[in-house]
C-alpha atoms as a PDB file:
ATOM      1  CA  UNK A   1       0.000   0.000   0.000  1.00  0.00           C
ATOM      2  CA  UNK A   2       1.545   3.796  -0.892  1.00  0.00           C
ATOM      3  CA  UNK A   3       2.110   5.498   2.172  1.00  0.00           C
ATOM      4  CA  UNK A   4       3.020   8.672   0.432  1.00  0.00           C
ATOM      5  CA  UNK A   5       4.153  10.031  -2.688  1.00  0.00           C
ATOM      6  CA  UNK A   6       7.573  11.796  -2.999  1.00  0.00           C
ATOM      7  CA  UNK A   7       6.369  13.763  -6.001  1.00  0.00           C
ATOM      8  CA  UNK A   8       4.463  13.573  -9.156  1.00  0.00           C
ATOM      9  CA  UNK A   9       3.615  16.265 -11.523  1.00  0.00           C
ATOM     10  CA  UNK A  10       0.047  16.130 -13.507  1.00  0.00           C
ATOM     11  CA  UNK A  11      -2.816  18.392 -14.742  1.00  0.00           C
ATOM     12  CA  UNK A  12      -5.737  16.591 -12.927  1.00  0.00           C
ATOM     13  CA  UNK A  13      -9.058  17.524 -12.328  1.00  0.00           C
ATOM     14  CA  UNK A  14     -10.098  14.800  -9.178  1.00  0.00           C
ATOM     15  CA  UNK A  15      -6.519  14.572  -7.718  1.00  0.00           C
ATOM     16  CA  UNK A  16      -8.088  12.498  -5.018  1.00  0.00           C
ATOM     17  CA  UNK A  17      -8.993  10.180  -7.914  1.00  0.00           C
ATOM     18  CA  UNK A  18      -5.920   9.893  -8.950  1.00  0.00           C
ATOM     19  CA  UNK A  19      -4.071   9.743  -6.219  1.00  0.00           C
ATOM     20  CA  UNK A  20      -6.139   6.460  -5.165  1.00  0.00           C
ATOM     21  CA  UNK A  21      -5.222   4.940  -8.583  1.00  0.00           C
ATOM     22  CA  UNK A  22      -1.697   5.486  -7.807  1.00  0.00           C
ATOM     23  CA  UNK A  23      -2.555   3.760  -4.465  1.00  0.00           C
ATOM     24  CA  UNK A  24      -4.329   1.208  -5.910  1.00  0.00           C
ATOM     25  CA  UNK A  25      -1.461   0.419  -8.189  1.00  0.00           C
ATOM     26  CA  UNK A  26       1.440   0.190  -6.204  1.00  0.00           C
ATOM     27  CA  UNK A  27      -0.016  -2.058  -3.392  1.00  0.00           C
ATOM     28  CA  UNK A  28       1.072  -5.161  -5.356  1.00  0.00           C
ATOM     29  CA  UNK A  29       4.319  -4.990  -7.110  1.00  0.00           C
ATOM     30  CA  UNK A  30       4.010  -8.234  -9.006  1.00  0.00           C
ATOM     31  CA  UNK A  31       0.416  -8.113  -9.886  1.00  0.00           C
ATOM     32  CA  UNK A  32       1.146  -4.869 -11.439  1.00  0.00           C
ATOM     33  CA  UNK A  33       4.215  -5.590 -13.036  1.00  0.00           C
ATOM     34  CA  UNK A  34       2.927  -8.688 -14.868  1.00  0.00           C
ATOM     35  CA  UNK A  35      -0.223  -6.011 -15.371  1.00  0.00           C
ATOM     36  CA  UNK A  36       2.393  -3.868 -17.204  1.00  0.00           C
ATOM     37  CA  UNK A  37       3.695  -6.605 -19.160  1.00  0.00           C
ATOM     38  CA  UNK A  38       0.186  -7.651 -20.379  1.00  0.00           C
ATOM     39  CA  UNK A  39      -0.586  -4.572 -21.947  1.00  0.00           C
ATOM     40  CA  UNK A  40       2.995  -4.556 -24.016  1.00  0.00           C
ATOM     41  CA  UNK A  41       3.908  -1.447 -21.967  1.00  0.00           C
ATOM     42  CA  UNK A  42       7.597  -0.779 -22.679  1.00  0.00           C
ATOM     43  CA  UNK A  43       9.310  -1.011 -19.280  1.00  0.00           C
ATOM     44  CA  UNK A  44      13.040   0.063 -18.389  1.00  0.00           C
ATOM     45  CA  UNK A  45      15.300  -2.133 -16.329  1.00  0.00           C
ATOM     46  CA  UNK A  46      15.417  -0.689 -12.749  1.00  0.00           C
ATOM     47  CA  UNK A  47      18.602   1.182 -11.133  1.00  0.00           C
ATOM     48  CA  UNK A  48      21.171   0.267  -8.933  1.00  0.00           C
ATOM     49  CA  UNK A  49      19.477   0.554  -5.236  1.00  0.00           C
ATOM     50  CA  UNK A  50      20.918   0.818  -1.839  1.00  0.00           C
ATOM     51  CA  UNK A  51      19.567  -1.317   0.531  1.00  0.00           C
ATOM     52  CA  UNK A  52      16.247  -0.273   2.244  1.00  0.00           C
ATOM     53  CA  UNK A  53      15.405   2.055  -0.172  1.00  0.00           C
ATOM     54  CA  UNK A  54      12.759  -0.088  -2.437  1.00  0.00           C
ATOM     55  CA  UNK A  55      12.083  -1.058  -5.319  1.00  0.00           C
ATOM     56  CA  UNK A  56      10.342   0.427  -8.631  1.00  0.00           C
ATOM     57  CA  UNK A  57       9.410  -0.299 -11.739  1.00  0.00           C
ATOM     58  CA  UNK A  58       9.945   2.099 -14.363  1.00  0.00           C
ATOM     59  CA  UNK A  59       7.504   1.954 -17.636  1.00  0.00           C
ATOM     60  CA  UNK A  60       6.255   4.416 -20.368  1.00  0.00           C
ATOM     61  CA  UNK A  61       2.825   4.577 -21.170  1.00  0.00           C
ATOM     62  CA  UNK A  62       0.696   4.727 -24.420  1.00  0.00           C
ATOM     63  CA  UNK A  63       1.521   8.818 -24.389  1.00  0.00           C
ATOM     64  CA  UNK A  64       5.540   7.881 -23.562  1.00  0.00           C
ATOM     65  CA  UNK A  65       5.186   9.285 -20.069  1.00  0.00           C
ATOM     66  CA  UNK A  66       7.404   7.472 -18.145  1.00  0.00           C
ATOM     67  CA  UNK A  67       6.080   6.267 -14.784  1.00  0.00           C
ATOM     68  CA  UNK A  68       8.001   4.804 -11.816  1.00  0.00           C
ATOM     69  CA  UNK A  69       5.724   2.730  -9.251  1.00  0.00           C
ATOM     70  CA  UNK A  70       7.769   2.922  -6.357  1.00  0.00           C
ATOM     71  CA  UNK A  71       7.386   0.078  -3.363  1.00  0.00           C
ATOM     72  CA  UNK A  72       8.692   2.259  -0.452  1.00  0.00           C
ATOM     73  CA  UNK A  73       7.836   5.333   1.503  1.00  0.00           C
ATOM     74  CA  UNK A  74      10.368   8.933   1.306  1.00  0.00           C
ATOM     75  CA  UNK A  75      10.876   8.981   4.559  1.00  0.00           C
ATOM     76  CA  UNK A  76      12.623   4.781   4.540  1.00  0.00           C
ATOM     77  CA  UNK A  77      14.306   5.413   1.343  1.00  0.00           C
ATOM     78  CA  UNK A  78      15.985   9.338   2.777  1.00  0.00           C
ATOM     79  CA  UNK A  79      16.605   6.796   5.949  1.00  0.00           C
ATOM     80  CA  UNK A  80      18.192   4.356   3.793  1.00  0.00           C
ATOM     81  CA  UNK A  81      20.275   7.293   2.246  1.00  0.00           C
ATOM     82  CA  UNK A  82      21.140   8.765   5.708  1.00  0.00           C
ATOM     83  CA  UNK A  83      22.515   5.018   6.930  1.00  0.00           C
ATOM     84  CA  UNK A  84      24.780   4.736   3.566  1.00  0.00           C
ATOM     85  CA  UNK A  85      26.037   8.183   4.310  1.00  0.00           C
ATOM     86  CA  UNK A  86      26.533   7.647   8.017  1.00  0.00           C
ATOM     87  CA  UNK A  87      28.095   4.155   7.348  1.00  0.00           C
ATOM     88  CA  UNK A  88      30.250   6.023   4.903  1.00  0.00           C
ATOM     89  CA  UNK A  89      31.559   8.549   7.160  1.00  0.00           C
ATOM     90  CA  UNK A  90      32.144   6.015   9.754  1.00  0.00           C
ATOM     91  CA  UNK A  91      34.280   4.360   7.700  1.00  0.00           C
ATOM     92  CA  UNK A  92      36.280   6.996   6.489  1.00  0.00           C
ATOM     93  CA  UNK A  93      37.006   7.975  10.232  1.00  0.00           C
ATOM     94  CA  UNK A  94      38.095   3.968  10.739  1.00  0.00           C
ATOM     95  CA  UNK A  95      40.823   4.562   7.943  1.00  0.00           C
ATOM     96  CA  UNK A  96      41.951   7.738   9.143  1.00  0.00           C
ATOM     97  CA  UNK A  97      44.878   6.283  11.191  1.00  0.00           C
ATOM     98  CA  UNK A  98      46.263   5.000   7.872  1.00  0.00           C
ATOM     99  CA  UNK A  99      47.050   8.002   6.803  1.00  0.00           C
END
C-alpha cells in the first residue's frame, strides 16, 4: 500500500482520484508488473538501489510518459540514504589512522 508520494507532476481535475489509482497500483508490485507486461507497456530495467530504499518499476505509457511505481515510503528510502552516508563517514574515520 503507498504510504506517500515523494512527487508527481500532472494536470488533474479529481486529484483524489488519482491519487487512489496510484494507491491502488502500487499495493502489489508483481500483480502490477505482470499487469504492465500484459498490456505490451515498454518497461526500463530498474537502477542500482541501496539497501532499504525499495524497489520500482519504471515503464512508459501509451503517451511515452514514463512512470516509476515505487514500493517504499520517502521517509525509509531518505533513511536508507542517511545510513549509507553515516556508514560512509564512519568508515572513512576507521581509515583515518592509515594516513
Amino acid at each position: 500500500m503507498i504510504e506517500g508520494i515523494s512527487h508527481i507532476t500532472f494536470i488533474e481535475r479529481d486529484l483524489e482520484k488519482t491519487t487512489k489509482l496510484f494507491k491502488s497500483l502500487i499495493s502489489e508490485v508483481e500483480y502490477y508488473l505482470n499487469k504492465i507486461k500484459e498490456l505490451n507497456l515498454e518497461l526500463k530495467p530498474p537502477r542500482e538501489r541501496v539497501p532499504g530504499e525499495g524497489y520500482s518499476i519504471y515503464f512508459y505509457d501509451y503517451d511515452n510518459n514514463l512512470f516509476e511505481l515505487h514500493t517504499e515510503t520517502l521517509e525509509k528510502r531518505l533513511e536508507s540514504y542517511s545510513n549509507i552516508n553515516n556508514f560512509n563517514e564512519k568508515m572513512k574515520g576507521d581509515l583515518s589512522w592509515k594516513n
